[in-house]
Protein backbone atom coordinates (compact mmCIF):
# COMPACT_ATOMS: atom_id res chain seq x y z
CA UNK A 1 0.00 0.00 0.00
CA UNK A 2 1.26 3.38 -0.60
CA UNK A 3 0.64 6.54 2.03
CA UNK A 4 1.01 10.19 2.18
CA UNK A 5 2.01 11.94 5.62
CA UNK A 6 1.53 15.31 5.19
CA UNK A 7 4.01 17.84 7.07
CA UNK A 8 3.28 21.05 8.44
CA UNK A 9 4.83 23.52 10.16
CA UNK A 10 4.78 22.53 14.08
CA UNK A 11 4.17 19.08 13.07
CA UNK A 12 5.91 17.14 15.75
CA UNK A 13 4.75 12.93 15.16
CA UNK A 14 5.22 13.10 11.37
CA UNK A 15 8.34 11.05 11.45
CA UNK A 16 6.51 8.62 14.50
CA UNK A 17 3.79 7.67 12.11
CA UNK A 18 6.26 7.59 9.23
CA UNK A 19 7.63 4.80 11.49
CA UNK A 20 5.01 3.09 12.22
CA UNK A 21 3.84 2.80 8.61
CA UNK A 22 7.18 1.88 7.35
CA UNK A 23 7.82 -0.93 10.29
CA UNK A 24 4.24 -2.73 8.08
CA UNK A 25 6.10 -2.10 4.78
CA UNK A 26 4.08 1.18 3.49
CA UNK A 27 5.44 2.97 0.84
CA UNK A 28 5.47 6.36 2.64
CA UNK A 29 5.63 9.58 1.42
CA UNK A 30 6.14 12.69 3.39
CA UNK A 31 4.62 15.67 1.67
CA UNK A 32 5.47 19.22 2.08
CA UNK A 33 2.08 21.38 3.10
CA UNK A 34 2.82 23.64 0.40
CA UNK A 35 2.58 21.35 -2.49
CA UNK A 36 0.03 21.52 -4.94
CA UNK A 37 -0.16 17.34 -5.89
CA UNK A 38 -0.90 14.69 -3.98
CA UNK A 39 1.52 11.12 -4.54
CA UNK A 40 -1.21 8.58 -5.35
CA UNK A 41 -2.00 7.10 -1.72
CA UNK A 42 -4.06 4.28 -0.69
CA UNK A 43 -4.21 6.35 2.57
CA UNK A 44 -3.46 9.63 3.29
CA UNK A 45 -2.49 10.79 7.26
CA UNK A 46 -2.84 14.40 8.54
CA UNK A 47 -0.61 14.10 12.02
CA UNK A 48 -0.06 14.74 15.53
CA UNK A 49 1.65 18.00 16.71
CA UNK A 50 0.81 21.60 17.22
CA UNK A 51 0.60 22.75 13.06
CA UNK A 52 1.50 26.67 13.24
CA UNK A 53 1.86 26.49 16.99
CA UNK A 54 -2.02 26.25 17.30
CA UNK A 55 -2.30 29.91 16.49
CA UNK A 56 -5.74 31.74 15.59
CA UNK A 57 -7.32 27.98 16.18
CA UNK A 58 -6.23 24.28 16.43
CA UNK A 59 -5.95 22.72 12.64
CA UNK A 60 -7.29 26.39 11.13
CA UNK A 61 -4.10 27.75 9.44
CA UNK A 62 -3.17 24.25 7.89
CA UNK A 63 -6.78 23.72 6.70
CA UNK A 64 -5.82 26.20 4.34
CA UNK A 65 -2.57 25.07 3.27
CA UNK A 66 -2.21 24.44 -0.38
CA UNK A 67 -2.72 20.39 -0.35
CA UNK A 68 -5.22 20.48 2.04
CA UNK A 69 -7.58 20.92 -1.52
CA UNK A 70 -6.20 17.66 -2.90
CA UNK A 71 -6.73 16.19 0.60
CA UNK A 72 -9.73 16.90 0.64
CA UNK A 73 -10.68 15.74 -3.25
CA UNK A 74 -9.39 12.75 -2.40
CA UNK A 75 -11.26 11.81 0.83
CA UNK A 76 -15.09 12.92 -1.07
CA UNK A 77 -13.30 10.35 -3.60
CA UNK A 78 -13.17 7.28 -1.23
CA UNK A 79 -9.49 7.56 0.02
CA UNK A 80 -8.35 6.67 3.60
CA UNK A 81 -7.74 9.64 5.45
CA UNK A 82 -6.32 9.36 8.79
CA UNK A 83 -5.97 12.73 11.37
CA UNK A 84 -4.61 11.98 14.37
CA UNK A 85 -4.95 14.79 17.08
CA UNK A 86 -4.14 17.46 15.32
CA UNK A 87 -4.94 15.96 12.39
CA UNK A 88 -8.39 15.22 13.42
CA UNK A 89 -8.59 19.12 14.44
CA UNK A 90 -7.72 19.88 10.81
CA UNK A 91 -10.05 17.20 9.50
CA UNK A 92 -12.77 19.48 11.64
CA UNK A 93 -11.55 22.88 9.92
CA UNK A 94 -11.59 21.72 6.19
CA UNK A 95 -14.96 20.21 6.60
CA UNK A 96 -14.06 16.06 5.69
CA UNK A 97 -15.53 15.89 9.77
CA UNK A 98 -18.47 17.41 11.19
CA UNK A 99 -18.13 18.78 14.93
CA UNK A 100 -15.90 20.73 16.94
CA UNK A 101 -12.93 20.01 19.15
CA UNK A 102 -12.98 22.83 22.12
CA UNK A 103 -10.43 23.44 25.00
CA UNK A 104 -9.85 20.40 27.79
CA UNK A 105 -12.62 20.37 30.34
CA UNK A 106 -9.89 20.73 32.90
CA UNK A 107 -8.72 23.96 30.50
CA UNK A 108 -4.96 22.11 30.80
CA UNK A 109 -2.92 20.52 28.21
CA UNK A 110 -2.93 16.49 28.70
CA UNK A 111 -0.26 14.32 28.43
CA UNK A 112 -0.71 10.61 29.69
CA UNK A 113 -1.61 7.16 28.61
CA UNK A 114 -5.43 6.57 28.98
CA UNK A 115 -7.73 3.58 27.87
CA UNK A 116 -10.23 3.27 25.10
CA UNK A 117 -12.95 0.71 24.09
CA UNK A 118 -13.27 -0.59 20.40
CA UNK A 119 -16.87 0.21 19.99
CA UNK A 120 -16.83 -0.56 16.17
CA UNK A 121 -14.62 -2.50 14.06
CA UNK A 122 -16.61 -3.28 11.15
CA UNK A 123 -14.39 -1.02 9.23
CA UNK A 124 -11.28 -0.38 7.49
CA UNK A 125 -9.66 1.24 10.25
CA UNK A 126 -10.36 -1.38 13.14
CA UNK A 127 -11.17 -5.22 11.59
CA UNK A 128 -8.19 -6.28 13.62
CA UNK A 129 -9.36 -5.33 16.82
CA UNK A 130 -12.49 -7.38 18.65
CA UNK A 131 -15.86 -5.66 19.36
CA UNK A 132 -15.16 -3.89 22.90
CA UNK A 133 -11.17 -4.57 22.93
CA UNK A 134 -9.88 -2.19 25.61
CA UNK A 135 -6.50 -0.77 24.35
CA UNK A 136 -4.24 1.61 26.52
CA UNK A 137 -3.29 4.60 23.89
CA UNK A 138 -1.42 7.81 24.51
CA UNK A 139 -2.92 11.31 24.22
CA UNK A 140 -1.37 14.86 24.31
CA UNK A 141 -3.71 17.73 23.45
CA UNK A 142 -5.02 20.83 24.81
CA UNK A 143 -8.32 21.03 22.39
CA UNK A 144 -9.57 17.36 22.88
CA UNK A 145 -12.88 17.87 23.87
CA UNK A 146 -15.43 16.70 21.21
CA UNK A 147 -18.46 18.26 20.83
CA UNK A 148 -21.55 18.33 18.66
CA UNK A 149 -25.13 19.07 18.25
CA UNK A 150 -27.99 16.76 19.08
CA UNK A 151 -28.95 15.55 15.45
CA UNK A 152 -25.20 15.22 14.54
CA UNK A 153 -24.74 12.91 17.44
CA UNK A 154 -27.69 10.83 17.08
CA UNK A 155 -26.48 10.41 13.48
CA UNK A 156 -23.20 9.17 14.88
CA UNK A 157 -23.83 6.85 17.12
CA UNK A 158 -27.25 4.98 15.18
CA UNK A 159 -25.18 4.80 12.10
CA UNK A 160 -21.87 3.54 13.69
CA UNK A 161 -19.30 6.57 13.29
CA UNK A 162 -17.74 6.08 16.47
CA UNK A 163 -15.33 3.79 16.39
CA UNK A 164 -13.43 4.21 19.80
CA UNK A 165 -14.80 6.05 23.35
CA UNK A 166 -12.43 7.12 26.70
CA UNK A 167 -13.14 4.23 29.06
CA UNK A 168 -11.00 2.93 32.45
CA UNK A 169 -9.14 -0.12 32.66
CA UNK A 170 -11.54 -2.67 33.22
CA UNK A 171 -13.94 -0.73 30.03
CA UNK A 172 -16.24 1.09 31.86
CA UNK A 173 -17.30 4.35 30.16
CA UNK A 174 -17.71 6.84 32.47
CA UNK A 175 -17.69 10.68 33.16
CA UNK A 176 -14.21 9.28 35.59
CA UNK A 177 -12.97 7.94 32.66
CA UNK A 178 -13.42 10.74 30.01
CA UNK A 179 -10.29 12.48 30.26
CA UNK A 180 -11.16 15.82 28.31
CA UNK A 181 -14.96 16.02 28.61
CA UNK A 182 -15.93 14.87 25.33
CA UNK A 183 -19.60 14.08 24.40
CA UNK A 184 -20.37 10.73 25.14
CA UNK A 185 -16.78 9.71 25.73
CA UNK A 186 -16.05 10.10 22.32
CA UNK A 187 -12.36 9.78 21.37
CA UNK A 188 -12.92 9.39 17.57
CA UNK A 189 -15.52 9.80 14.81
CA UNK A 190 -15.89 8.48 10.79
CA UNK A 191 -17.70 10.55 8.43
CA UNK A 192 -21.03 9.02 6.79
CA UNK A 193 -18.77 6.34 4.11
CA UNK A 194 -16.25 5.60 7.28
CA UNK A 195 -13.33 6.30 5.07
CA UNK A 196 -12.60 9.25 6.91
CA UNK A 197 -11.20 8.53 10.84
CA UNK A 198 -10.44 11.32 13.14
CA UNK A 199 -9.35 10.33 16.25
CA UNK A 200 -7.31 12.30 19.42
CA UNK A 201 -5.28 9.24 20.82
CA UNK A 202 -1.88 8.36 19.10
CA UNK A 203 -2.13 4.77 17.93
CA UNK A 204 1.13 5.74 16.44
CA UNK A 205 3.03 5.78 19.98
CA UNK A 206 1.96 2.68 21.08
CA UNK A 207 3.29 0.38 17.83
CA UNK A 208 6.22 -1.06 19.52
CA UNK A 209 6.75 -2.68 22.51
CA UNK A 210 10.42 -1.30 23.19
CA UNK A 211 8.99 1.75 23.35
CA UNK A 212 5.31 1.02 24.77
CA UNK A 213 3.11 -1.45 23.67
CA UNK A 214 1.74 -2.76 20.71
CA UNK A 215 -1.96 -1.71 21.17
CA UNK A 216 -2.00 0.54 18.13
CA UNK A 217 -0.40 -1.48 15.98
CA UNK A 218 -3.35 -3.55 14.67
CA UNK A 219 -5.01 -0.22 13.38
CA UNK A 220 -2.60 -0.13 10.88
CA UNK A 221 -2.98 -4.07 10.17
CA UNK A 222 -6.34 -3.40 9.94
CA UNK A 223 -6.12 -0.63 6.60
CA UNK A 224 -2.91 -3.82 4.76
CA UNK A 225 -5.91 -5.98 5.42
């Protein structure tokens, strides 16, 4: 499979995912926010970091940034598109993801490992993973904290778009365990064709267990599959 990380300035978990992708034997490419054509990709990652230092608004400079357009083209198209953290916040600003990601409950940056429960894997994104796997993930964001309006929601969760909620160890899903206070525990969303995943933990981090564990690695098994 081929992939396309794209790179922006602040970016700071291009090269991690880069990694990750390369460790399964993608055929990465890492593409410079200001060009104008995409590399064919299979799938296409927006990543983690703080793009423009999070000025003006999380993910609202880069969703202008010249291949955002083909990023978007391709994703109405069918492509995978991945966002992780800040990528999911720029998924939000360029309109492939409906919602919005506001400032931590707590109104404090998080950094820390926290849980999450596989609510759906009948999808690209999560096949490898069983229905209610519990996976400890890392997180590191200041604008976490999903929200959206009544009819969006109920569209969300009676069609399946949420893939993955904040839970505790043993898989409760609580207000305890809901790190950021996003609606309904939500830690990641699919648009309508669920070829679109935003998410805020890093499955990224956790893809090797010298480093951490392998919990996110099967995300990326699950798009080779």
């Amino acid at each position: 499979m081929k992939s396309s990380v794209i790179v922006f300035p602040g970016s700071n978990c291009d090269r991690d995912i880069a990694i990750a992708l390369e460790k399964l034997q993608f055929k990465n490419s890492m593409v410079w926010h200001k060009e104008t054509e995409l590399p064919k990709s299979d799938l296409i990652v927006l990543p983690g970091g703080f793009s423009y230092g999070d000025y003006l608004r999380s993910g609202a400079i880069a969703a202008k940034s010249n291949i955002l357009s083909e990023v978007v083209d391709a994703g109405k198209k069918g492509a995978l598109v991945l966002g992780i953290c800040n990528g999911f916040q720029i998924l939000i600003e360029c309109g492939l993801l409906k919602g919005a990601l506001l400032r931590n409950s707590g109104l404090k940056f998080i950094s820390k490992d926290i849980f999450v429960k596989v609510i759906s894997n009948k999808n690209k994104f999560f096949n490898k993973y069983q229905s209610e796997e519990v996976l400890k993930l890392n997180i590191a964001h200041n604008e976490g904290n999903y929200f959206t309006n009544k009819e969006h929601l109920k569209e969300l969760e009676d069609n399946d778009l949420i893939p993955i909620k904040y839970c505790n160890e043993k898989g409760e899903i609580d207000s305890n365990s809901n790190p950021n206070g996003s609606i309904n525990n939500i830690a990641g969303i699919f648009n309508n064709n669920k070829n679109i995943l935003g998410m805020m933990p890093h499955p990224e981090r956790m893809s090797d267990k010298l480093l951490s564990s392998e919990d996110g690695l099967p995300l990326f098994l699950s798009l080779i599959n």
